[in-house]
C-alpha atoms as a PDB file:
ATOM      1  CA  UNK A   1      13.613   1.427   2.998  1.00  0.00           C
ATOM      2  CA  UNK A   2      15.374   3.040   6.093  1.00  0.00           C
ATOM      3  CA  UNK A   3      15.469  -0.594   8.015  1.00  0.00           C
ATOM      4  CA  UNK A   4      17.931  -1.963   5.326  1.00  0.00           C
ATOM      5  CA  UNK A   5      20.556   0.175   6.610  1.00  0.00           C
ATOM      6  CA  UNK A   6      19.656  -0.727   9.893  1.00  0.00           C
ATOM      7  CA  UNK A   7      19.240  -4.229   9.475  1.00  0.00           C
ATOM      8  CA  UNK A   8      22.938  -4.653   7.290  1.00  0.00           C
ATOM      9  CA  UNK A   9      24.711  -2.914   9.690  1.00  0.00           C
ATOM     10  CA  UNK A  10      23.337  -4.992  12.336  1.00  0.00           C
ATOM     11  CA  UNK A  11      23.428  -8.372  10.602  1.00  0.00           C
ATOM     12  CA  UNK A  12      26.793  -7.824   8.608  1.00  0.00           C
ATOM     13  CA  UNK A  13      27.107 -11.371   7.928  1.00  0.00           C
ATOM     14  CA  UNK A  14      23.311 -11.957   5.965  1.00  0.00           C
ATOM     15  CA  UNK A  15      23.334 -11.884   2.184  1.00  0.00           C
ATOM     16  CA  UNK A  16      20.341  -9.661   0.917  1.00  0.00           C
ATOM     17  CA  UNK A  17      19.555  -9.907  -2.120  1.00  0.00           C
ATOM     18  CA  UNK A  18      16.146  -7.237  -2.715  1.00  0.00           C
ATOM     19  CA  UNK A  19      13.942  -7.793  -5.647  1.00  0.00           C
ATOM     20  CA  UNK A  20      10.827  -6.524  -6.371  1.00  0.00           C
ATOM     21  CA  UNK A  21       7.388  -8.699  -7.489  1.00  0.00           C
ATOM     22  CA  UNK A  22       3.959  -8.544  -8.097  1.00  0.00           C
ATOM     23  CA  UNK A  23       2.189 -10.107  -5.350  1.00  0.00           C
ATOM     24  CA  UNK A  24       1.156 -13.301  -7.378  1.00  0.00           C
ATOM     25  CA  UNK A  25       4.431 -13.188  -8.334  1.00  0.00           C
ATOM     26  CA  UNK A  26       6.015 -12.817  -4.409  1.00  0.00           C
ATOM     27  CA  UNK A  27       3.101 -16.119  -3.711  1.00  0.00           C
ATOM     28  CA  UNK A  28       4.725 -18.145  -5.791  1.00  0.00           C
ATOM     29  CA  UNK A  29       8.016 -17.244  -5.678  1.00  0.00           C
ATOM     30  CA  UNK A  30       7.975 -18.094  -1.698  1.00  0.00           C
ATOM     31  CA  UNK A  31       5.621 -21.542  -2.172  1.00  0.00           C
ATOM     32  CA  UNK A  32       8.771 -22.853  -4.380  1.00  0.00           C
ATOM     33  CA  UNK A  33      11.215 -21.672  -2.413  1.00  0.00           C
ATOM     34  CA  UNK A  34      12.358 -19.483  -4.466  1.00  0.00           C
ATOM     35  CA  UNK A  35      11.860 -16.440  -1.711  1.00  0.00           C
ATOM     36  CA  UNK A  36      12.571 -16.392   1.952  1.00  0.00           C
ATOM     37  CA  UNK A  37      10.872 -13.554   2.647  1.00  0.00           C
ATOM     38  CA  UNK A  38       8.519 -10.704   1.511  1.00  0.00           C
ATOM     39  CA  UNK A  39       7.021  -7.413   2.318  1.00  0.00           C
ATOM     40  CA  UNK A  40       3.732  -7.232   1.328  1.00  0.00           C
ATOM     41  CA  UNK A  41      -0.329  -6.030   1.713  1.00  0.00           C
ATOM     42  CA  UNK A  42      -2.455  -8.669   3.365  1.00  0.00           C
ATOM     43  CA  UNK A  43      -4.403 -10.816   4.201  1.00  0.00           C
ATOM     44  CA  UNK A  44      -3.430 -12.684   1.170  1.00  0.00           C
ATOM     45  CA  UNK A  45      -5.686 -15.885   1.538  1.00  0.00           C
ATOM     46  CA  UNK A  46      -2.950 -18.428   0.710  1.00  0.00           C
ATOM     47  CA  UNK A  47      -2.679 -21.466   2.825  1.00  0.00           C
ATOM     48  CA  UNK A  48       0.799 -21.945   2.148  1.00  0.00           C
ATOM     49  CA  UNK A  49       1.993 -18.582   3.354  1.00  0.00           C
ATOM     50  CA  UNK A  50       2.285 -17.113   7.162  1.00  0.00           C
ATOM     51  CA  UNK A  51       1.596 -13.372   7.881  1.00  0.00           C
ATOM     52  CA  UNK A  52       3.220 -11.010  10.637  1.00  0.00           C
ATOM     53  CA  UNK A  53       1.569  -7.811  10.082  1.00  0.00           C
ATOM     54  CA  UNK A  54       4.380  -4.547  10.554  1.00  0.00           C
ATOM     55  CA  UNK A  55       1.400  -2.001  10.540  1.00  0.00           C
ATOM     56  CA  UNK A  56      -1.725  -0.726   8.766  1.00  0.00           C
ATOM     57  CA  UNK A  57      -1.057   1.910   6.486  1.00  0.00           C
ATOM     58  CA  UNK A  58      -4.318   4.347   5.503  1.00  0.00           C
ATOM     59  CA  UNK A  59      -5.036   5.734   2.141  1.00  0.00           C
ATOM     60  CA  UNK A  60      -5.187   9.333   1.382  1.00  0.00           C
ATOM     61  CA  UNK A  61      -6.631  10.915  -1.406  1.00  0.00           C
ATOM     62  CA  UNK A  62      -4.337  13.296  -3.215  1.00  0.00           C
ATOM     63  CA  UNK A  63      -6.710  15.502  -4.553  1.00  0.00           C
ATOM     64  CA  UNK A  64      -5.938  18.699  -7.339  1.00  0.00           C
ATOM     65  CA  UNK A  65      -7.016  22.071  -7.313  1.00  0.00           C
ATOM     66  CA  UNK A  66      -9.849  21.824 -10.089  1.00  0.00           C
ATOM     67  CA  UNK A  67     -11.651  18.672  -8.412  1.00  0.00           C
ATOM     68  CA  UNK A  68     -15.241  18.564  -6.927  1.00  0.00           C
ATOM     69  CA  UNK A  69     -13.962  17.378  -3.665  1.00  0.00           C
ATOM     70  CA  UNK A  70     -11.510  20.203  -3.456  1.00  0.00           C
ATOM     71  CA  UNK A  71     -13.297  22.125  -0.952  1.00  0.00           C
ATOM     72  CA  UNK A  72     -13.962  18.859   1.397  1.00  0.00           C
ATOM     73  CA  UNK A  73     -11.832  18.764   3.987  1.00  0.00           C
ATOM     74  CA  UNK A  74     -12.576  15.133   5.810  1.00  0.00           C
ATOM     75  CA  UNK A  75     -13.050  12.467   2.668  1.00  0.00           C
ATOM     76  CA  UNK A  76     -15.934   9.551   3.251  1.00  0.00           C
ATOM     77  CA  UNK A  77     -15.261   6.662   1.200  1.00  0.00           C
ATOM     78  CA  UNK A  78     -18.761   7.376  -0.271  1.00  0.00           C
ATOM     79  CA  UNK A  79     -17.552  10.193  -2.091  1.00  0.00           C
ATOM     80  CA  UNK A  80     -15.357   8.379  -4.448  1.00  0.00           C
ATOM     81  CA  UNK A  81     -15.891   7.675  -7.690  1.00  0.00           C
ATOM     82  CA  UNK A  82     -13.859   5.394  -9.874  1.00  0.00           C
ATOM     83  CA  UNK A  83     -14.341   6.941 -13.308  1.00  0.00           C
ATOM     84  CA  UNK A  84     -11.822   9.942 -12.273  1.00  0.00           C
ATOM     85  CA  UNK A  85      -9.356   7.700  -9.905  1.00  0.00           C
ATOM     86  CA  UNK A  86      -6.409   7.610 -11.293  1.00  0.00           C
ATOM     87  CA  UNK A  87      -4.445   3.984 -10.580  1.00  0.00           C
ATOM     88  CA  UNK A  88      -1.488   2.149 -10.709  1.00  0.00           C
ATOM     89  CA  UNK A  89      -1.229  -0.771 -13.417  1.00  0.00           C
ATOM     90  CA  UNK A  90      -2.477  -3.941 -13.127  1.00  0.00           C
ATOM     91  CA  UNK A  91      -0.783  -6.499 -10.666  1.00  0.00           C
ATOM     92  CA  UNK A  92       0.337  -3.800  -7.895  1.00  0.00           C
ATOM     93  CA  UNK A  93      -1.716  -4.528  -5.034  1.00  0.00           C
ATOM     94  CA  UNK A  94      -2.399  -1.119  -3.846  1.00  0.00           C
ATOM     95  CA  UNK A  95      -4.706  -0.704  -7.472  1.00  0.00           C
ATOM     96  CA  UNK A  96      -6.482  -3.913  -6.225  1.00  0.00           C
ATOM     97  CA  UNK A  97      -7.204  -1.978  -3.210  1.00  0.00           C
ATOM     98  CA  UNK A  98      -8.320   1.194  -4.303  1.00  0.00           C
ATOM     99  CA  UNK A  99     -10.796  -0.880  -6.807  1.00  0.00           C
ATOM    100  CA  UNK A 100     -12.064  -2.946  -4.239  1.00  0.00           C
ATOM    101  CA  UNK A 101     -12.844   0.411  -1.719  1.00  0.00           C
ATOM    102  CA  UNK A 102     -14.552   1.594  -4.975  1.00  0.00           C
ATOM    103  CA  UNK A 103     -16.435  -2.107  -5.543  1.00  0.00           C
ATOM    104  CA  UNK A 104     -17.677  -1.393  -1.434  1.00  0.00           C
ATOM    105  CA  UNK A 105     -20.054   1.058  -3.254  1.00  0.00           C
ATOM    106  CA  UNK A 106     -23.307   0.004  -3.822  1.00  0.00           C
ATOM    107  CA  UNK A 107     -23.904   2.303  -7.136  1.00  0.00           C
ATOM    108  CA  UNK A 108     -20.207   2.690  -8.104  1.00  0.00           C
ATOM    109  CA  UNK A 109     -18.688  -0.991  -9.643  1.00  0.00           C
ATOM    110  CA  UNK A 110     -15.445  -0.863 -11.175  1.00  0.00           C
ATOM    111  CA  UNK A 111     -15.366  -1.379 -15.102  1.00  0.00           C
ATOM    112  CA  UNK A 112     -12.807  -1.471 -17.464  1.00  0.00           C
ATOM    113  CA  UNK A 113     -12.997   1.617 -18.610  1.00  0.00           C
ATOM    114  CA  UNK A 114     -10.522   3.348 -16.290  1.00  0.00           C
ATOM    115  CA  UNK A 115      -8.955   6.580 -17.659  1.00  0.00           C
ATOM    116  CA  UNK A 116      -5.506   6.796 -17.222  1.00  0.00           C
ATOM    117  CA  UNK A 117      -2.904   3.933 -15.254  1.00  0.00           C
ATOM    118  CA  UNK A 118       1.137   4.372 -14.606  1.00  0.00           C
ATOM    119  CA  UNK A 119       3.593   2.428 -12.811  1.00  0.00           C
ATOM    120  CA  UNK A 120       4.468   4.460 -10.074  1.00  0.00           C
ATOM    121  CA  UNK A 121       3.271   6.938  -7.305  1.00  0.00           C
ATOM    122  CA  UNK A 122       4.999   9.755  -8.766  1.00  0.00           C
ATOM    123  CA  UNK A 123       3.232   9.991 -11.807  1.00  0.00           C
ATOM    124  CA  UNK A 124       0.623   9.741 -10.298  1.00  0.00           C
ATOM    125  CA  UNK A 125       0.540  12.632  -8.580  1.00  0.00           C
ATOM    126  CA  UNK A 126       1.818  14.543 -11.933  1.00  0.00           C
ATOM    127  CA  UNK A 127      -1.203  13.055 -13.538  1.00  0.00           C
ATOM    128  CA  UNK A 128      -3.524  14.553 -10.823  1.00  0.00           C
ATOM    129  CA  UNK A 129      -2.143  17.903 -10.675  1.00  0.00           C
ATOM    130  CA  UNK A 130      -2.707  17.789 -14.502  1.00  0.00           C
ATOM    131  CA  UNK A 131      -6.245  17.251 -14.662  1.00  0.00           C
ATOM    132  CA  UNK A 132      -6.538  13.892 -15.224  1.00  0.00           C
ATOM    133  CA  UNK A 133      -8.131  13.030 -12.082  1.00  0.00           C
ATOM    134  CA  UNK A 134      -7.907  12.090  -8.281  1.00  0.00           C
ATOM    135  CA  UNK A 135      -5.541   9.292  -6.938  1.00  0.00           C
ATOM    136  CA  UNK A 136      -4.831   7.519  -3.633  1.00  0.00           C
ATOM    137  CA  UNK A 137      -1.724   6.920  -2.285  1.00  0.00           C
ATOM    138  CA  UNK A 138      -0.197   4.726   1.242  1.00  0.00           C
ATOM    139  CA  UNK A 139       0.151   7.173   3.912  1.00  0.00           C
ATOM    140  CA  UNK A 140       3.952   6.425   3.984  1.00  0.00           C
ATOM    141  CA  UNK A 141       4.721   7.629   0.714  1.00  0.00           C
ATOM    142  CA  UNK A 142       2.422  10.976   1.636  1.00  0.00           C
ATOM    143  CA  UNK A 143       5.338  11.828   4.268  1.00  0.00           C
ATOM    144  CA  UNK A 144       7.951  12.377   1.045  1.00  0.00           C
ATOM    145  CA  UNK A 145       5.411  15.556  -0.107  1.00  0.00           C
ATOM    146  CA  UNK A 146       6.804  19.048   0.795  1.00  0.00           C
ATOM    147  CA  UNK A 147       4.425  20.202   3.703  1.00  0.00           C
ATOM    148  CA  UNK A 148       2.629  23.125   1.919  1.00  0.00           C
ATOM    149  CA  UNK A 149       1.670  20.295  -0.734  1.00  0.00           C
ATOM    150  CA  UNK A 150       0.294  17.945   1.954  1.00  0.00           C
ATOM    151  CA  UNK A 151      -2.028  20.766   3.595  1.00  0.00           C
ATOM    152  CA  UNK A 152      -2.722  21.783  -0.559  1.00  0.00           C
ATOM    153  CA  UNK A 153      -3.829  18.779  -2.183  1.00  0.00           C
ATOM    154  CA  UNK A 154      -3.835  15.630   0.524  1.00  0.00           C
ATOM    155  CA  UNK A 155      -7.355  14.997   1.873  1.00  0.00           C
ATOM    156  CA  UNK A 156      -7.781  12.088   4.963  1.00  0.00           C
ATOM    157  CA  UNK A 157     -10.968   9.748   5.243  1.00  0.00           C
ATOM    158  CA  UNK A 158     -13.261   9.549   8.568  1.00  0.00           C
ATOM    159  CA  UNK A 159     -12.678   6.758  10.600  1.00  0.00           C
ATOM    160  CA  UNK A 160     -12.263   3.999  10.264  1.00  0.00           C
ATOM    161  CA  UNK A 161     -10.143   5.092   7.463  1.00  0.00           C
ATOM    162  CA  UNK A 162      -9.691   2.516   4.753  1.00  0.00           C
ATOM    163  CA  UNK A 163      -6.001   0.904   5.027  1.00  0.00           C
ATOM    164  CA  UNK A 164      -3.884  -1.752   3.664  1.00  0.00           C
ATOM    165  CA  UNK A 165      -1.874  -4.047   6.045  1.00  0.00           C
ATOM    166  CA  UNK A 166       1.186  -4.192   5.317  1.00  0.00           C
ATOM    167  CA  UNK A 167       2.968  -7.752   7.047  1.00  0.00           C
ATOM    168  CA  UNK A 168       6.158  -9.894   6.622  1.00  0.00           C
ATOM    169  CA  UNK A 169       5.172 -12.947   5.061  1.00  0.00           C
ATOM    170  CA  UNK A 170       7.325 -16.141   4.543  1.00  0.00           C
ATOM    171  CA  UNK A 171       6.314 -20.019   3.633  1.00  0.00           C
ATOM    172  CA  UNK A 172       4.451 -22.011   6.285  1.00  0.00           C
ATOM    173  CA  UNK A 173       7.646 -24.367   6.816  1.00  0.00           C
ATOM    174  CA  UNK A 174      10.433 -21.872   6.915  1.00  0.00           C
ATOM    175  CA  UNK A 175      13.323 -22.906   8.128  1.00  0.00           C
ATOM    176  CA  UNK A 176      15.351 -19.526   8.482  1.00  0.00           C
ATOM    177  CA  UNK A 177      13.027 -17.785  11.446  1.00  0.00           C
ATOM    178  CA  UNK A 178      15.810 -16.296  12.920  1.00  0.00           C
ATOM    179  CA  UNK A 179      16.151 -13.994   9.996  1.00  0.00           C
ATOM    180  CA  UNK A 180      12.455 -13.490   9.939  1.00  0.00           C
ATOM    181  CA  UNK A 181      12.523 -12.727  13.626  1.00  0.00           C
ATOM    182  CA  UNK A 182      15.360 -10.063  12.779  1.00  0.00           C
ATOM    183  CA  UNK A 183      13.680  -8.501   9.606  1.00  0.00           C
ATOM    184  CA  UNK A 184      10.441  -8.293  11.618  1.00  0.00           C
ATOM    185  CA  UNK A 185      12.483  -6.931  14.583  1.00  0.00           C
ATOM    186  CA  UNK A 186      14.331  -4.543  12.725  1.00  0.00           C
ATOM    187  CA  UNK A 187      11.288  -2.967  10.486  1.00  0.00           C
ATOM    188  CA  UNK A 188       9.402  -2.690  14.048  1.00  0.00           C
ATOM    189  CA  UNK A 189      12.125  -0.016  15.393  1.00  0.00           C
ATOM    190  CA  UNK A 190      11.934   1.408  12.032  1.00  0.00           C
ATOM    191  CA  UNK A 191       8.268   2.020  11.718  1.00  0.00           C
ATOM    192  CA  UNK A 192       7.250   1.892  14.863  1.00  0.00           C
ATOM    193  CA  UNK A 193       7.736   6.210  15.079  1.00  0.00           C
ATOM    194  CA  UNK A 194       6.286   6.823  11.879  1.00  0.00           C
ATOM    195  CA  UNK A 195       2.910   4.889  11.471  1.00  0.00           C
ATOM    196  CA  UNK A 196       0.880   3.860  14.678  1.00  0.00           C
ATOM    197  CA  UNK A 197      -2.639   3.725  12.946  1.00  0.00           C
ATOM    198  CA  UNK A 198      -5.365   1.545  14.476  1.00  0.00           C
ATOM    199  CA  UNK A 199      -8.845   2.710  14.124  1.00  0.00           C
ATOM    200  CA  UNK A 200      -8.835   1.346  10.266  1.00  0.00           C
ATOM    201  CA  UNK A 201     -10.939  -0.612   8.206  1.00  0.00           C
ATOM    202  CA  UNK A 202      -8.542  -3.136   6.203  1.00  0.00           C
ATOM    203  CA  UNK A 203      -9.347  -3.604   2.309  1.00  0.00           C
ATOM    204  CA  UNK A 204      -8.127  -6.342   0.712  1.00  0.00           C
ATOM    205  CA  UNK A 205      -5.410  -6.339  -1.326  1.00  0.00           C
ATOM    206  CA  UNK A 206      -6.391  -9.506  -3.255  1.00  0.00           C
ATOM    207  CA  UNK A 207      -8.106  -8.633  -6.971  1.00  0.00           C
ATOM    208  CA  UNK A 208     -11.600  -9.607  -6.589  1.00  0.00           C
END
């Protein structure tokens, strides 16, 4: 999170305090008042929240050497099956994602019979390059692979790629928008170089 340095050195005087949630857990958190702000994937469908989408982040497949769609090098969202995704646990909303691109198929509805889950990104990958199977992952944590691993094992979709949206969320009756309007300032300069996607299709991050 480059644009906490950048936004403590700019705003000396703010008190941060950064926890991390699920995002039913971020929802209500911020309708009690418990939160000020959040980062998180939207639209989230709650009428007690306000969105500022940062950016739209794609998916990319991170796909191993023994895989059938090694030798593929654009990825249609057709081509995925759920039965060998590997995905983060339940209540992360980038799994709710990746299950809901995998619901979009007609012959090719989630179950609960999924293989293999972990808690992070990381593992993941380890997973995949295992044998257990193909994952996703949000183009912004693709950019932390060594470059002969992204042009080994990272595979892109044909537009309009399937994305998250990734916005700044905060109650509907905030009182503190100046810090939201220097969080949302701040995270602009920061990501603003890195991610400037726009021919997307958004998938929901909300479990459906």
């Amino acid at each position: 999170m480059k644009f906490l340095n950048n936004f403590i050195k700019k705003y000396p005087k703010v008190k941060l305090k950064i926890e991390e949630f699920t995002t039913e857990e971020i929802i209500t958190r911020i309708s009690d008042g418990h939160l000020d702000a959040a980062i998180a994937a939207t639209p989230l469908e709650s009428d007690n929240i306000k969105e500022r989408p940062l950016y739209y982040e794609p998916f990319v497949a991170y796909i191993p050497t023994n895989h059938r769609l090694r030798d593929k090098k654009i990825l249609e969202v057709s081509d995925l099956e759920i039965e060998d995704m590997l995905l983060l646990e339940d209540g992360h909303c980038f799994r709710n994602g990746v299950i809901n691109i995998c619901k979009s198929l007609k012959n090719n509805a989630a179950t609960d019979s999924f293989q293999v889950e972990s808690g992070s990104f990381e593992t993941l990958i380890k997973l995949s390059n295992e044998g257990f199977g193909m994952t996703l992952l949000p183009y912004l944590n693709t950019l932390d692979i060594p470059k002969e691993e992204q042009k080994k094992y990272l595979r892109y979709f044909n537009i309009p790629s399937p994305a998250r949206e990734v916005s700044l969320i905060y109650h509907k009756s905030q009182l503190k928008m100046q810090l939201i309007e220097a969080l949302q300032k701040t995270i602009d300069g920061v990501v603003r170089g890195a991610i400037s996607f726009s021919d997307v299709k958004i998938i929901s991050p909300i479990k459906k």
